[in-house]
Protein backbone atom coordinates (compact mmCIF):
# COMPACT_ATOMS: atom_id res chain seq x y z
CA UNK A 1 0.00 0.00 0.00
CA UNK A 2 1.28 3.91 -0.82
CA UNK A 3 1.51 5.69 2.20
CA UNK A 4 -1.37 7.62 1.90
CA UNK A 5 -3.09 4.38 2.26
CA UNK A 6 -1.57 3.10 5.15
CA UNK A 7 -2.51 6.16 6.96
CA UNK A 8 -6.16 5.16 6.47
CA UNK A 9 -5.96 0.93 6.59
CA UNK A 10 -2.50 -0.23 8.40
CA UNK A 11 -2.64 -1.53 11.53
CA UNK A 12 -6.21 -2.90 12.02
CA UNK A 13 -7.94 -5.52 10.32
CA UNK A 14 -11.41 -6.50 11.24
CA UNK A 15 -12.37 -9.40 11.15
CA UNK A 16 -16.23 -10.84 10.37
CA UNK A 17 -18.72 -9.19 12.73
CA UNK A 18 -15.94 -7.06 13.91
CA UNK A 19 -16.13 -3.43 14.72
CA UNK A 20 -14.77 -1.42 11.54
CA UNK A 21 -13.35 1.39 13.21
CA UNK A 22 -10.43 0.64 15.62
CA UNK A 23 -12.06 -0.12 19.10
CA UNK A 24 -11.33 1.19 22.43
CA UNK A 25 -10.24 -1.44 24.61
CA UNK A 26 -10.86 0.99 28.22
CA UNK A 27 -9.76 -2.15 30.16
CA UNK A 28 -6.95 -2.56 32.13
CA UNK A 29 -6.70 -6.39 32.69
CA UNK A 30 -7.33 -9.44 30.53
CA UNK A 31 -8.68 -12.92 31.63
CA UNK A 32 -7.18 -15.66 30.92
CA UNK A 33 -7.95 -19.68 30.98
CA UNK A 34 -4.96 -21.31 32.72
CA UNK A 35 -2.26 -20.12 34.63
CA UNK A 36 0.15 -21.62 32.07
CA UNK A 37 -1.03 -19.32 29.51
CA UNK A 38 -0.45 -16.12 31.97
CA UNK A 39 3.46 -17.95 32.73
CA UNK A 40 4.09 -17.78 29.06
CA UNK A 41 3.02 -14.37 28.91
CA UNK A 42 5.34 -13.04 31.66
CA UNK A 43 8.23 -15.24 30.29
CA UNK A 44 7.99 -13.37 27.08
CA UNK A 45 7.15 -17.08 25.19
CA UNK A 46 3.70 -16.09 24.04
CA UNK A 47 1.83 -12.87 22.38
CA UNK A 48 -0.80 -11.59 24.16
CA UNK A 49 -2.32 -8.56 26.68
CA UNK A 50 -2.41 -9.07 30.50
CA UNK A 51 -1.74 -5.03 31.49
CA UNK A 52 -2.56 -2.16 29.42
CA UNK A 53 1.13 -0.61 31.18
CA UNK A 54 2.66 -3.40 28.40
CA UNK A 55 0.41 -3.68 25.60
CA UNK A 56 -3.39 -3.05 24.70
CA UNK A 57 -5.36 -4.01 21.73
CA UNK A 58 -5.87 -0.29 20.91
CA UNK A 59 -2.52 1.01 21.28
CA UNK A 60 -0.80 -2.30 19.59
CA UNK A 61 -3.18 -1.41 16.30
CA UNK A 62 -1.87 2.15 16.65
CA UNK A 63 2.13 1.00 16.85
CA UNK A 64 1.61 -1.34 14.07
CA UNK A 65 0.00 1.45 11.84
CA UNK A 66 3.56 3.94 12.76
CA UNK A 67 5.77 1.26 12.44
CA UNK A 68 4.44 0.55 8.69
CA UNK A 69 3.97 4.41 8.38
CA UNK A 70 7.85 4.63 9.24
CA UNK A 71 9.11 1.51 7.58
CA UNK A 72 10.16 0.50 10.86
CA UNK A 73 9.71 -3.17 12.24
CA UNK A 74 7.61 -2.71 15.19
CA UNK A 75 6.64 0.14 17.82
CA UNK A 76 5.84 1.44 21.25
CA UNK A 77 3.88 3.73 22.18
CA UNK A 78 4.23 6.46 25.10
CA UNK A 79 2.37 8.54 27.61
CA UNK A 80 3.72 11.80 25.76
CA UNK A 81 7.24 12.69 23.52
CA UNK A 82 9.35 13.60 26.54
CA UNK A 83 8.67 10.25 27.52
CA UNK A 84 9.62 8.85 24.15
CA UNK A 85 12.81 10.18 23.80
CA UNK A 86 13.97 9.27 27.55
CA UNK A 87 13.04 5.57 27.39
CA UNK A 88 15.49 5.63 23.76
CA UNK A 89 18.19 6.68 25.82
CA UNK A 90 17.83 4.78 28.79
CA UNK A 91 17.74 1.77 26.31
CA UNK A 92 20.99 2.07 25.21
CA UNK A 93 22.97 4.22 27.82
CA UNK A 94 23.48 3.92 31.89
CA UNK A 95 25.31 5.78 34.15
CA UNK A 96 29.02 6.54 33.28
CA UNK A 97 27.95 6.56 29.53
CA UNK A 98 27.37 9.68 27.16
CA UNK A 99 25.29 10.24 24.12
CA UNK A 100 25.91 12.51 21.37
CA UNK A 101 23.40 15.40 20.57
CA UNK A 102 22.26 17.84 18.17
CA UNK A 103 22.47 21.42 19.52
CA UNK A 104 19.64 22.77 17.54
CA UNK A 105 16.57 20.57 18.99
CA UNK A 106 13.74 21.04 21.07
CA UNK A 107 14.15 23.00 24.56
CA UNK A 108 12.62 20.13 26.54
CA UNK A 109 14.75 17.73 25.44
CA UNK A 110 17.89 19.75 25.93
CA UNK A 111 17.23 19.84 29.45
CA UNK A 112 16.65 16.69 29.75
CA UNK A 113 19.88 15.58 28.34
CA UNK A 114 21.82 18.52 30.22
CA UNK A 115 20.08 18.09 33.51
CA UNK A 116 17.75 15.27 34.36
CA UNK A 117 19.97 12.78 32.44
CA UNK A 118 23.11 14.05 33.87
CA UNK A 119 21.42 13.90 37.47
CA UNK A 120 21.41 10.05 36.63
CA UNK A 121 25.04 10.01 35.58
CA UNK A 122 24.28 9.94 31.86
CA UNK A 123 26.31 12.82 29.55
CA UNK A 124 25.41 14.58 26.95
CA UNK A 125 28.08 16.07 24.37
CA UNK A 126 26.04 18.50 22.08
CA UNK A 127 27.44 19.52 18.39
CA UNK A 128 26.62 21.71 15.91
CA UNK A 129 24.28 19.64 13.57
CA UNK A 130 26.70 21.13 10.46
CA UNK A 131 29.75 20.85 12.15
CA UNK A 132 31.31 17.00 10.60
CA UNK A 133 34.55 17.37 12.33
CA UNK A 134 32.56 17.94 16.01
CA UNK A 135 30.72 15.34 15.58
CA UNK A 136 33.16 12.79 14.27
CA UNK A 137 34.81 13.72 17.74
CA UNK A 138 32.62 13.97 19.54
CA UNK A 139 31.46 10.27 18.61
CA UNK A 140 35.02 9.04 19.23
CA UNK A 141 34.62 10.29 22.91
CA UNK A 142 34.82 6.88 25.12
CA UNK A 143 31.30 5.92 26.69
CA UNK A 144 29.27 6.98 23.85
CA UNK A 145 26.19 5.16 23.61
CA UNK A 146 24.20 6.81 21.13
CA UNK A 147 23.85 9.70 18.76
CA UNK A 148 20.64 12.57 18.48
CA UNK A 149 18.83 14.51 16.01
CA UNK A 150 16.20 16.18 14.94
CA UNK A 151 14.78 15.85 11.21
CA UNK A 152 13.93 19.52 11.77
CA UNK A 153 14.94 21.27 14.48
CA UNK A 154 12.32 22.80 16.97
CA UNK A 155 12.37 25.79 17.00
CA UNK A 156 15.61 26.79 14.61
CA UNK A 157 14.35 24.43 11.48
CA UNK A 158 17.70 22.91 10.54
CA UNK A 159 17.16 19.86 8.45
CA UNK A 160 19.33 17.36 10.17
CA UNK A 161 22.29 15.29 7.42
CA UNK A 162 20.80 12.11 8.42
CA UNK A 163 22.86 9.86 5.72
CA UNK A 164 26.02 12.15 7.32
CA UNK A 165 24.93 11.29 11.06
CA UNK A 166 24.06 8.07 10.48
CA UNK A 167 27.41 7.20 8.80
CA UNK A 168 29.35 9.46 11.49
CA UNK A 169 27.20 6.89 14.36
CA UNK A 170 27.53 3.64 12.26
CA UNK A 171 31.71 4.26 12.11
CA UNK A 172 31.52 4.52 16.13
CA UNK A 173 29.11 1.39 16.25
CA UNK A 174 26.62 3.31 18.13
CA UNK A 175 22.94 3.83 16.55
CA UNK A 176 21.48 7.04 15.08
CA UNK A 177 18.02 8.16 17.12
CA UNK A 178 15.94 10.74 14.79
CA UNK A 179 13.01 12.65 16.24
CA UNK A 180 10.80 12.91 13.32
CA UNK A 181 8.27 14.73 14.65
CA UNK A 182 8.06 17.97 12.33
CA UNK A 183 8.28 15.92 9.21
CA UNK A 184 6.19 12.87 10.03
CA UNK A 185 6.49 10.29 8.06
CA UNK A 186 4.74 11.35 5.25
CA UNK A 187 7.47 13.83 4.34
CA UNK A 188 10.67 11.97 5.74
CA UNK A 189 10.77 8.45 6.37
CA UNK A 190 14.97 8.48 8.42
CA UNK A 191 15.41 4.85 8.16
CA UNK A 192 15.69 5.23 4.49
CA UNK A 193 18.65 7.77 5.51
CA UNK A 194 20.42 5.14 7.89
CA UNK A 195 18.85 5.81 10.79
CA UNK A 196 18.11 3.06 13.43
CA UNK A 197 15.32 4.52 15.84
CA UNK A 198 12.54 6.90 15.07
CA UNK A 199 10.57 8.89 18.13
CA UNK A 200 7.98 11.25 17.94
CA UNK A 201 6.33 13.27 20.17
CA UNK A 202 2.54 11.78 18.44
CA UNK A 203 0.99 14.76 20.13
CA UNK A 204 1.99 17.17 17.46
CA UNK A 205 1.24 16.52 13.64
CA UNK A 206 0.17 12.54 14.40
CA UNK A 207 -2.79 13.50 16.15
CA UNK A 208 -2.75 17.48 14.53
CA UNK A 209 -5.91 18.24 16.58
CA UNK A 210 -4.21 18.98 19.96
CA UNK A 211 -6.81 16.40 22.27
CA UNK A 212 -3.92 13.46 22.51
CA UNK A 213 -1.15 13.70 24.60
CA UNK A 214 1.68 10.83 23.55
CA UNK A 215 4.87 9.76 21.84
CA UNK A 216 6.22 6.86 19.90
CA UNK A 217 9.55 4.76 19.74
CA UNK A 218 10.20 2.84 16.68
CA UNK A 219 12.84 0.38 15.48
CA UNK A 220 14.10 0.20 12.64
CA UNK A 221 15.40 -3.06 13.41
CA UNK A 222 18.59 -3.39 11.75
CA UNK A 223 21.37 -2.20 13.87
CA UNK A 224 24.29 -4.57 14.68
CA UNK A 225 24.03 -4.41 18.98
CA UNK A 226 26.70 -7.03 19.16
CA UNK A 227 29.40 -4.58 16.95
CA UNK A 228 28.90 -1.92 19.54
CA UNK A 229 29.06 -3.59 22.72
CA UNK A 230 25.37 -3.18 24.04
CA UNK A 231 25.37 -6.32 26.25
CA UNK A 232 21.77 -5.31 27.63
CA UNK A 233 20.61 -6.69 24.03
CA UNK A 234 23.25 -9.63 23.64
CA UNK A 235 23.23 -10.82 27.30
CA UNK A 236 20.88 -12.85 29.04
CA UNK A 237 18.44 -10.25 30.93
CA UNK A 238 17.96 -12.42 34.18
CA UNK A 239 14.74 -10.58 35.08
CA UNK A 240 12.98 -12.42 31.98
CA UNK A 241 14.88 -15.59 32.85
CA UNK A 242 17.78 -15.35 30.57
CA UNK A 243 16.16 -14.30 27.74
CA UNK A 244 18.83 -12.63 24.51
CA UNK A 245 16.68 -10.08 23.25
CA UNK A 246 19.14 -10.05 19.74
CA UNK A 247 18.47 -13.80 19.53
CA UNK A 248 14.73 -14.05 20.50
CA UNK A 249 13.81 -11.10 19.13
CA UNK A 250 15.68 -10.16 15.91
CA UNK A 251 13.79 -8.22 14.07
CA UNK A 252 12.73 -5.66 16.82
CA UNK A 253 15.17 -6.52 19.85
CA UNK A 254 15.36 -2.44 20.84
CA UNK A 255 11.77 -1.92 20.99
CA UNK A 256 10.91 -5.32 22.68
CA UNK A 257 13.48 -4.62 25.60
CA UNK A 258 12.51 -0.94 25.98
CA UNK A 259 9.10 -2.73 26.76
CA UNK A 260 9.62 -5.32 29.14
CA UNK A 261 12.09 -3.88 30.81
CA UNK A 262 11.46 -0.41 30.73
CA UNK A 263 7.84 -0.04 29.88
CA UNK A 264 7.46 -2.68 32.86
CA UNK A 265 9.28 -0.45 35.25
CA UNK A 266 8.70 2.93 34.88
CA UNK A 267 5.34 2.71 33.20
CA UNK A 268 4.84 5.65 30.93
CA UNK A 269 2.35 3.92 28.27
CA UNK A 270 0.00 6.09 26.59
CA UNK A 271 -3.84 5.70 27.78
CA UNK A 272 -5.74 3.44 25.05
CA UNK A 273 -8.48 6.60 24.63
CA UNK A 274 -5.21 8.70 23.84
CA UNK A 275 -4.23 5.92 21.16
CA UNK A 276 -8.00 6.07 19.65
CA UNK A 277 -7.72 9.71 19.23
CA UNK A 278 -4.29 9.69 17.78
CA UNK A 279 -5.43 7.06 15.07
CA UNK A 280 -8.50 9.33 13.98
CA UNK A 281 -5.49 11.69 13.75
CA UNK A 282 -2.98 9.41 11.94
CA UNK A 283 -6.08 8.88 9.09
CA UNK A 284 -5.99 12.41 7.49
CA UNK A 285 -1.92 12.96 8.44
CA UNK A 286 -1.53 12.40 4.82
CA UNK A 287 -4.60 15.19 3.83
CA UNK A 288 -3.17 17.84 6.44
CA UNK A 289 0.71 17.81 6.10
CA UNK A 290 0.57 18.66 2.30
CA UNK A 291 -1.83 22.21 3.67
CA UNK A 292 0.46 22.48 6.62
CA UNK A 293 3.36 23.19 4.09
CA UNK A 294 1.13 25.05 1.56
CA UNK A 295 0.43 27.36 3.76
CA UNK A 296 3.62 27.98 5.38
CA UNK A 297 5.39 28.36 2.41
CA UNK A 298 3.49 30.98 1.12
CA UNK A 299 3.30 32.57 4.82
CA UNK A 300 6.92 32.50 4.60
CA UNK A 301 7.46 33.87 1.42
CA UNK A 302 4.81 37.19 2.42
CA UNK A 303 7.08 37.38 5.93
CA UNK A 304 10.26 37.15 3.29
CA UNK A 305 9.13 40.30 1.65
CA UNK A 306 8.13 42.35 4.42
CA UNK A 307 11.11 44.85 5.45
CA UNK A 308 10.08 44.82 8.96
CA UNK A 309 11.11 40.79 9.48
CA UNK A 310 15.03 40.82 9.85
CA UNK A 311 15.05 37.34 9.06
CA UNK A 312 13.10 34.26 7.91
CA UNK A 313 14.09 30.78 8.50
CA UNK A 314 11.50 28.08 6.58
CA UNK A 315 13.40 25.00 4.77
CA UNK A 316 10.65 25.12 2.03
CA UNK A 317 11.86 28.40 0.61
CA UNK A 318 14.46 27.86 -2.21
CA UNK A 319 16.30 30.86 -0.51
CA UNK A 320 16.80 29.00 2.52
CA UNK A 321 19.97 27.49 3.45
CA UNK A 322 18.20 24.17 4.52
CA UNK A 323 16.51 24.09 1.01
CA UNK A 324 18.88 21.55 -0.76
CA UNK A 325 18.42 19.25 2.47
CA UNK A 326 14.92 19.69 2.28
CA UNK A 327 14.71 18.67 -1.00
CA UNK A 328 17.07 15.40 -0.43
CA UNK A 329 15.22 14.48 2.87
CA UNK A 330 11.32 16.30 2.72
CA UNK A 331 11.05 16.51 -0.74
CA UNK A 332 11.30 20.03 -0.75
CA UNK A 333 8.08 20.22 1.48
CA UNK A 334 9.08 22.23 4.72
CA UNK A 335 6.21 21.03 7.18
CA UNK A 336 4.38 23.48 8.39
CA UNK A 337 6.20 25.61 10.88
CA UNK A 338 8.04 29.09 10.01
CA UNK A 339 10.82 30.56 12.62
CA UNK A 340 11.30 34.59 12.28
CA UNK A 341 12.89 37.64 13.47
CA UNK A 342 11.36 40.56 14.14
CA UNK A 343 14.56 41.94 16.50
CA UNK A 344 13.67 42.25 20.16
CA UNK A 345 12.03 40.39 22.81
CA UNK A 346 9.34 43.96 22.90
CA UNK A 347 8.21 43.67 19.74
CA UNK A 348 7.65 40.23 19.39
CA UNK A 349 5.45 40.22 22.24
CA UNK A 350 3.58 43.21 20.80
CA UNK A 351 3.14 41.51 17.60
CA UNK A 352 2.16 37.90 19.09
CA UNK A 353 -0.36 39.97 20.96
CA UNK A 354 -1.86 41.95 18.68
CA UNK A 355 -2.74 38.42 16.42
CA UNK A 356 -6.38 37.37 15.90
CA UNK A 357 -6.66 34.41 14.10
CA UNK A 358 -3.46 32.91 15.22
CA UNK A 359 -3.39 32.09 19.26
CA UNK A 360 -0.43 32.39 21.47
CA UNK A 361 -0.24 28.84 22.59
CA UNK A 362 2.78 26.62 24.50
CA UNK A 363 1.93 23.64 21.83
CA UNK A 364 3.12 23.68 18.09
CA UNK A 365 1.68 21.14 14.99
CA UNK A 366 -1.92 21.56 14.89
CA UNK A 367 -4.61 22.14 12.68
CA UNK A 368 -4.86 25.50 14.19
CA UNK A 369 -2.66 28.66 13.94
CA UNK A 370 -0.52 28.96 16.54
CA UNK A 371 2.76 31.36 17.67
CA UNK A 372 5.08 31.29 20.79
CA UNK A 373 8.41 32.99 21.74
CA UNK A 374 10.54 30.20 22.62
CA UNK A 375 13.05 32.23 24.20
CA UNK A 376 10.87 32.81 26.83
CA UNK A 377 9.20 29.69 26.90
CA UNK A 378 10.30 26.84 25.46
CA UNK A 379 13.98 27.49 25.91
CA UNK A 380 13.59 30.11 28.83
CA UNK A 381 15.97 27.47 31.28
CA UNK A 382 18.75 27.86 28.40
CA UNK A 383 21.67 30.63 29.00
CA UNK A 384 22.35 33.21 26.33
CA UNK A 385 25.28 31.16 24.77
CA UNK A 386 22.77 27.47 24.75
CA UNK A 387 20.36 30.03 23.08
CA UNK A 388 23.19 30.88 20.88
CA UNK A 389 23.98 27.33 19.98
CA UNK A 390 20.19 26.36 19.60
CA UNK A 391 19.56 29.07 16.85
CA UNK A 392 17.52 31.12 18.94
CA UNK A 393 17.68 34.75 19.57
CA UNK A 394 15.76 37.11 21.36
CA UNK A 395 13.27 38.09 18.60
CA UNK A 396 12.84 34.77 17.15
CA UNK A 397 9.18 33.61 16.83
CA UNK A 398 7.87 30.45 16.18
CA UNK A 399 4.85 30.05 13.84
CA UNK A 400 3.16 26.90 13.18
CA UNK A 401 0.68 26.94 10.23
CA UNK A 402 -2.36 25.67 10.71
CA UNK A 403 -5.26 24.50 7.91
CA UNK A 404 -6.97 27.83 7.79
CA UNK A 405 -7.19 29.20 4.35
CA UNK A 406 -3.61 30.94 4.10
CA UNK A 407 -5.31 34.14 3.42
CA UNK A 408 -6.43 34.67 6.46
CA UNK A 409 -3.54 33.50 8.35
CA UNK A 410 -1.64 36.48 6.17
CA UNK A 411 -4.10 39.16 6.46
CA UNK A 412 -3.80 38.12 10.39
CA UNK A 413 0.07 38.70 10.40
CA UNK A 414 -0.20 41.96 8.12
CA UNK A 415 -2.82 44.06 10.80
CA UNK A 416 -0.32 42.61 13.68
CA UNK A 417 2.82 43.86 11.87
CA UNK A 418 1.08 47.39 11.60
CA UNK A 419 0.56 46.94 15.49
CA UNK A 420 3.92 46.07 16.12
């Protein structure tokens, strides 16, 4: 099936007499007929549900439709994309270890690799996304257990070289983790690019209405864990009896562990009414993201030409310097969120406040209009010189297109700019 397709159909199959639509399994238990059955289950030797923390029929449709949506080989869902991206980290890294990071990426997830992960004894070396020689050394760096990125970074919009990363990772024998969120799948699928685990936070464009909170892990399922050392995948795991996750598990050993073990431990599964919601939301992904970059590009283009905007950053413009990465890794389609200057911290706020149509919201990648100054938001825990390094600067705001008709959102950003 095309993508477009699978956005519709993957994932859920009724059978006869079966509900069409995905159903909402609200339960958190599961009978079961024998107590051998329920010993199989916990020793990993059968498929099945026993607690919605692990799996649910709702949320397992959901994961199978990303992982096919991604071209990954199987999925797991999460209670939001904070909690996504941790549980890919803890998978691979403990404490004494380091990962690798993109500086430009979300603020969230800078502090939790500079402070909440370094609390727990993991390190974080962050590079310039274009810098080849920092990154090659920083991957050399002895601990390294993994390398970050975003597809496009939140809020600065670099498109990230994923076949560069990924060969930069694969030469240290450590995997490549992309967060895909602002492209979705529709317009970048990374493990075409090399890389080996795709998160998103499925709050933003996956469910595009802004009623799901949620994130997603997904493997790509080809990554050599015996190369790089990772004995938590080559080892027996004595908490599931000795099971090899790289030998009982090969086609999805990363996702399956991050599961059991993880899943199992610290619990952060997504709720199966937030998995309903975010398939409803997954249906029309491939209807909306086309608009989303319709609309910003032209957006873009009317910010370009307005002498009061110092500077716009939007991948989909052929003036932008992220255009001929856009092209290789969106197919020129820049998603639908715009970055711009408008100088100081003063005016920005008088022209986010002055907006009508577009609403000053802390959430970005829905079907409405929304804008937000990340420096004081966001990013407000970073210093001057992480702001530096993330691409942010005091006048910088973030606009993310909605579905309107683009006309308005314009007209809307023209009578705010005479305000400003």
């Amino acid at each position: 099936m095309k993508i477009n397709t699978k956005c519709v159909q993957s994932g859920y199959e009724p059978q006869n007499g079966e509900p069409r639509v995905v159903p909402v399994s609200m339960s958190t238990t599961f009978k079961y007929d024998s107590t051998q059955t329920v010993g199989d289950l916990f020793d990993l030797k059968a498929d099945g549900f026993f607690y919605t923390r692990l799996a649910n029929p709702t949320t397992a449709a959901v994961e199978k439709k990303i992982a096919d949506l991604e071209g990954g080989t199987a999925a797991m869902l999460t209670s939001s994309g904070q909690a996504a991206t941790t549980l890919s980290v803890l998978n691979l890294a403990s404490s004494g270890d380091k990962i690798v990071s993109s500086s430009e990426i979300y603020g969230g997830t800078y502090n939790l690799f500079n402070v909440t992960l370094k609390r727990m004894g993991i390190d974080c070396i962050f590079v310039d996304p274009d810098d080849t020689y920092g990154l090659e050394k920083a991957v050399k760096t002895k601990g390294v257990r993994a390398v970050f990125g975003e597809t496009l970074a939140n809020p600065a919009l670099k498109v990230l070289d994923i076949e560069k990363w990924a060969k930069v990772a694969h030469g240290a024998n450590v995997p490549l983790i992309v967060d895909n969120t602002f492209a979705t799948p529709v317009l970048c699928r990374p493990f075409e690019f090399g890389a080996d685990i795709v998160i998103h936070s499925t709050s933003k464009y996956m469910d595009g209405h802004a009623v799901s909170l949620g994130g997603v892990i997904v493997d790509g399922g080809r990554f050599d864990y015996k190369k790089g050392g990772f004995k938590q995948f080559t080892e027996p795991d004595e908490s599931y009896h000795g099971v090899v996750y790289t030998e009982s598990f090969k086609d999805a050993p990363f996702v399956t562990k991050a599961r059991v073990q993880l899943m199992r431990d610290l619990g952060s599964m997504i709720s199966p009414m937030n998995a309903f919601l975010l398939n409803l939301g997954l249906e029309t992904l491939h209807l909306r993201m086309p608009r989303h970059s319709e609309n910003a590009l032209e957006v873009a283009e009317f910010l370009k030409k307005d002498k009061r905007i110092l500077s716009v950053s939007y991948p989909g413009l052929q003036t932008d310097g992220q255009h001929a990465k856009c092209k290789k890794y969106m197919n020129g389609s820049g998603s639908g969120v715009i970055s711009f200057d408008v100088g100081d911290k003063e005016k920005a706020a008088r022209l986010m406040d002055s907006l009508q149509l577009a609403k000053i919201v802390v959430h970005v990648a829905d079907a409405r209009t929304g804008v937000l100054h990340p420096a004081s938001s966001t990013h407000r825990q970073l210093s001057d010189r992480e702001l530096a390094e993330a691409g942010i600067k005091p006048g910088m705001i973030r606009l993310s297109c909605g579905i309107e008709d683009k006309a308005d959102i314009i007209a809307d950003l023209k009578q705010a700019l005479d305000n400003m």
